[in-house]
C-alpha atoms as a PDB file:
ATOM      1  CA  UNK A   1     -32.657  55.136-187.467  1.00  0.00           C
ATOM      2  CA  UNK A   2     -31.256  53.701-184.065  1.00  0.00           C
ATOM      3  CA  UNK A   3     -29.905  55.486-181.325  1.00  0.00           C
ATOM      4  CA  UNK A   4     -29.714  55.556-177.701  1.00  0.00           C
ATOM      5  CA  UNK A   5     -33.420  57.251-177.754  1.00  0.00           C
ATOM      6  CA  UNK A   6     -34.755  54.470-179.680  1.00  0.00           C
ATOM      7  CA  UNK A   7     -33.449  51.632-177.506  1.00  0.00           C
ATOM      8  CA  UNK A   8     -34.602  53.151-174.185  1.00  0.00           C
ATOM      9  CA  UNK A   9     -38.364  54.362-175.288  1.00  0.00           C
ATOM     10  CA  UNK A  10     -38.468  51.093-177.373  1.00  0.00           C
ATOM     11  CA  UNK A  11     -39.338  52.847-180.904  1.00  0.00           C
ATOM     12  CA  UNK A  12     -38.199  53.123-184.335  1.00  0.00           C
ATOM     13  CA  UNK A  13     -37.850  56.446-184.911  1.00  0.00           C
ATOM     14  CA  UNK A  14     -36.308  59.306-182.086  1.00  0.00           C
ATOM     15  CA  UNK A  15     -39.468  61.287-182.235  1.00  0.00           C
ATOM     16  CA  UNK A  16     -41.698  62.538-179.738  1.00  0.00           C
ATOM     17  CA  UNK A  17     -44.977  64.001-179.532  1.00  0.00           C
ATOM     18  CA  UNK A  18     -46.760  65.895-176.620  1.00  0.00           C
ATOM     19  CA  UNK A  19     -50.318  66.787-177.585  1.00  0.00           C
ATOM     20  CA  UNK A  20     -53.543  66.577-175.280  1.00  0.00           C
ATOM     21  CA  UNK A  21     -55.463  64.343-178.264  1.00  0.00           C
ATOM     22  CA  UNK A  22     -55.250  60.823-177.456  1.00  0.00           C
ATOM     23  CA  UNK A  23     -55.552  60.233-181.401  1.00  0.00           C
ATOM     24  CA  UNK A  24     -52.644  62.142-181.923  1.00  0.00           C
ATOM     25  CA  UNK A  25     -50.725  60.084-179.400  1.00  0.00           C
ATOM     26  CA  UNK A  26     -52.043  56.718-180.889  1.00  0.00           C
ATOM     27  CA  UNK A  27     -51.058  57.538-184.336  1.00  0.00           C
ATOM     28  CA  UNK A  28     -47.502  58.938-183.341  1.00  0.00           C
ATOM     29  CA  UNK A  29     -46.324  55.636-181.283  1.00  0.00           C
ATOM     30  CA  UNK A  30     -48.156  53.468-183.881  1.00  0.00           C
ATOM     31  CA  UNK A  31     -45.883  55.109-186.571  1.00  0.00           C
ATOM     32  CA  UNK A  32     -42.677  54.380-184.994  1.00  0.00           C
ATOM     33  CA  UNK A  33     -42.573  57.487-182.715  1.00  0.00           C
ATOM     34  CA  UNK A  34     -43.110  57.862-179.297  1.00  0.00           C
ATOM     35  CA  UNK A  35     -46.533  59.478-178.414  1.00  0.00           C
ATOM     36  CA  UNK A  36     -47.228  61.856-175.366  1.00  0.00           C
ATOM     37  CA  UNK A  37     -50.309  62.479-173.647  1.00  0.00           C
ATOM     38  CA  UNK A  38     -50.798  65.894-172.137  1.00  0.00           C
ATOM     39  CA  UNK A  39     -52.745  65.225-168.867  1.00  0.00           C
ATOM     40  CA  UNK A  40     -52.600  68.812-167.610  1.00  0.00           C
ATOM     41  CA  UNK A  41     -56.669  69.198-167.889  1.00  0.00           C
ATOM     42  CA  UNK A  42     -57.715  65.846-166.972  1.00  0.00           C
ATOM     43  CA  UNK A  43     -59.835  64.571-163.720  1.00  0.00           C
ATOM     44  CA  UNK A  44     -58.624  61.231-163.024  1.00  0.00           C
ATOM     45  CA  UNK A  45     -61.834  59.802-163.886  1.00  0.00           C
ATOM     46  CA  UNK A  46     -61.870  61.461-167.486  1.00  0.00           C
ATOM     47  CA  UNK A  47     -57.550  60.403-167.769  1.00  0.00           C
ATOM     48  CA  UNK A  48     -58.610  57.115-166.982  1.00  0.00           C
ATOM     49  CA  UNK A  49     -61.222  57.267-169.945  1.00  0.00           C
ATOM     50  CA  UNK A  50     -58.301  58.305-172.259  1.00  0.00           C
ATOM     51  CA  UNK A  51     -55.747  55.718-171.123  1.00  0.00           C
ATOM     52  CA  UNK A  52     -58.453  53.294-171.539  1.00  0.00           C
ATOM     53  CA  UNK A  53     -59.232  54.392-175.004  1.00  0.00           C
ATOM     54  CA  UNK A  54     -55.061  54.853-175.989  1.00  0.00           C
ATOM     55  CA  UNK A  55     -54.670  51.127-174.663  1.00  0.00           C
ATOM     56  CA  UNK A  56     -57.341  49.843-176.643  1.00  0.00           C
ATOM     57  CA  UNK A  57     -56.013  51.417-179.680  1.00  0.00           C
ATOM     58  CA  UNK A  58     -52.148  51.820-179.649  1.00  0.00           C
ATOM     59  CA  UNK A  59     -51.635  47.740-180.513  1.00  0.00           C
ATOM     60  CA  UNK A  60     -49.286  47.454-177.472  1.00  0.00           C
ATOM     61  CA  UNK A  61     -46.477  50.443-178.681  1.00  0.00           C
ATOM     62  CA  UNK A  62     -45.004  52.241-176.006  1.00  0.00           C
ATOM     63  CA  UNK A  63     -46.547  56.002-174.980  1.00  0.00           C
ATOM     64  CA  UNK A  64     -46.145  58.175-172.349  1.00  0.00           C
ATOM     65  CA  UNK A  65     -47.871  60.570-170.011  1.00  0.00           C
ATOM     66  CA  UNK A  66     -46.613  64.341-169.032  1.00  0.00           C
ATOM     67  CA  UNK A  67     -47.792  65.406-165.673  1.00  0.00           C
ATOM     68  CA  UNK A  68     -47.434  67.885-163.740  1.00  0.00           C
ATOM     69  CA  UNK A  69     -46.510  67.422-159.649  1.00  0.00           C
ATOM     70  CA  UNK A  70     -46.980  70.376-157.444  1.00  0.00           C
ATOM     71  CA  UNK A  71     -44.029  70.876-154.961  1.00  0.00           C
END
């Protein structure tokens, strides 16, 4: 299933998924989807730890990161 979606996130499928769990992420993009991680509750020393972990496991698919910028 192709669309417009799928061409600009570079994945199969036009699904996304926010979740805090860097598993959940990993098996989302690795399935076709588009995987989001949630990095709300995160030092940057503990989202580093994630991304680190997501890169080593995600077998170069695309995935994304939701933050939130105070004004």
């Amino acid at each position: 299933m192709k669309s417009k979606v799928c061409d600009m996130l570079d994945v199969e499928f036009p699904l996304c998924a926010f979740s805090h769990c860097r598993d959940v992420v990993v098996e989302v993009s690795k399935a076709g989807g588009f995987g989001v991680l949630g990095a709300v509750g995160h030092t940057a020393e503990s989202l580093a730890i994630e991304l680190d972990w997501i890169d080593q496991h995600i077998g170069g698919k695309p995935y994304g990161i939701d933050l939130i910028v105070p004004t």
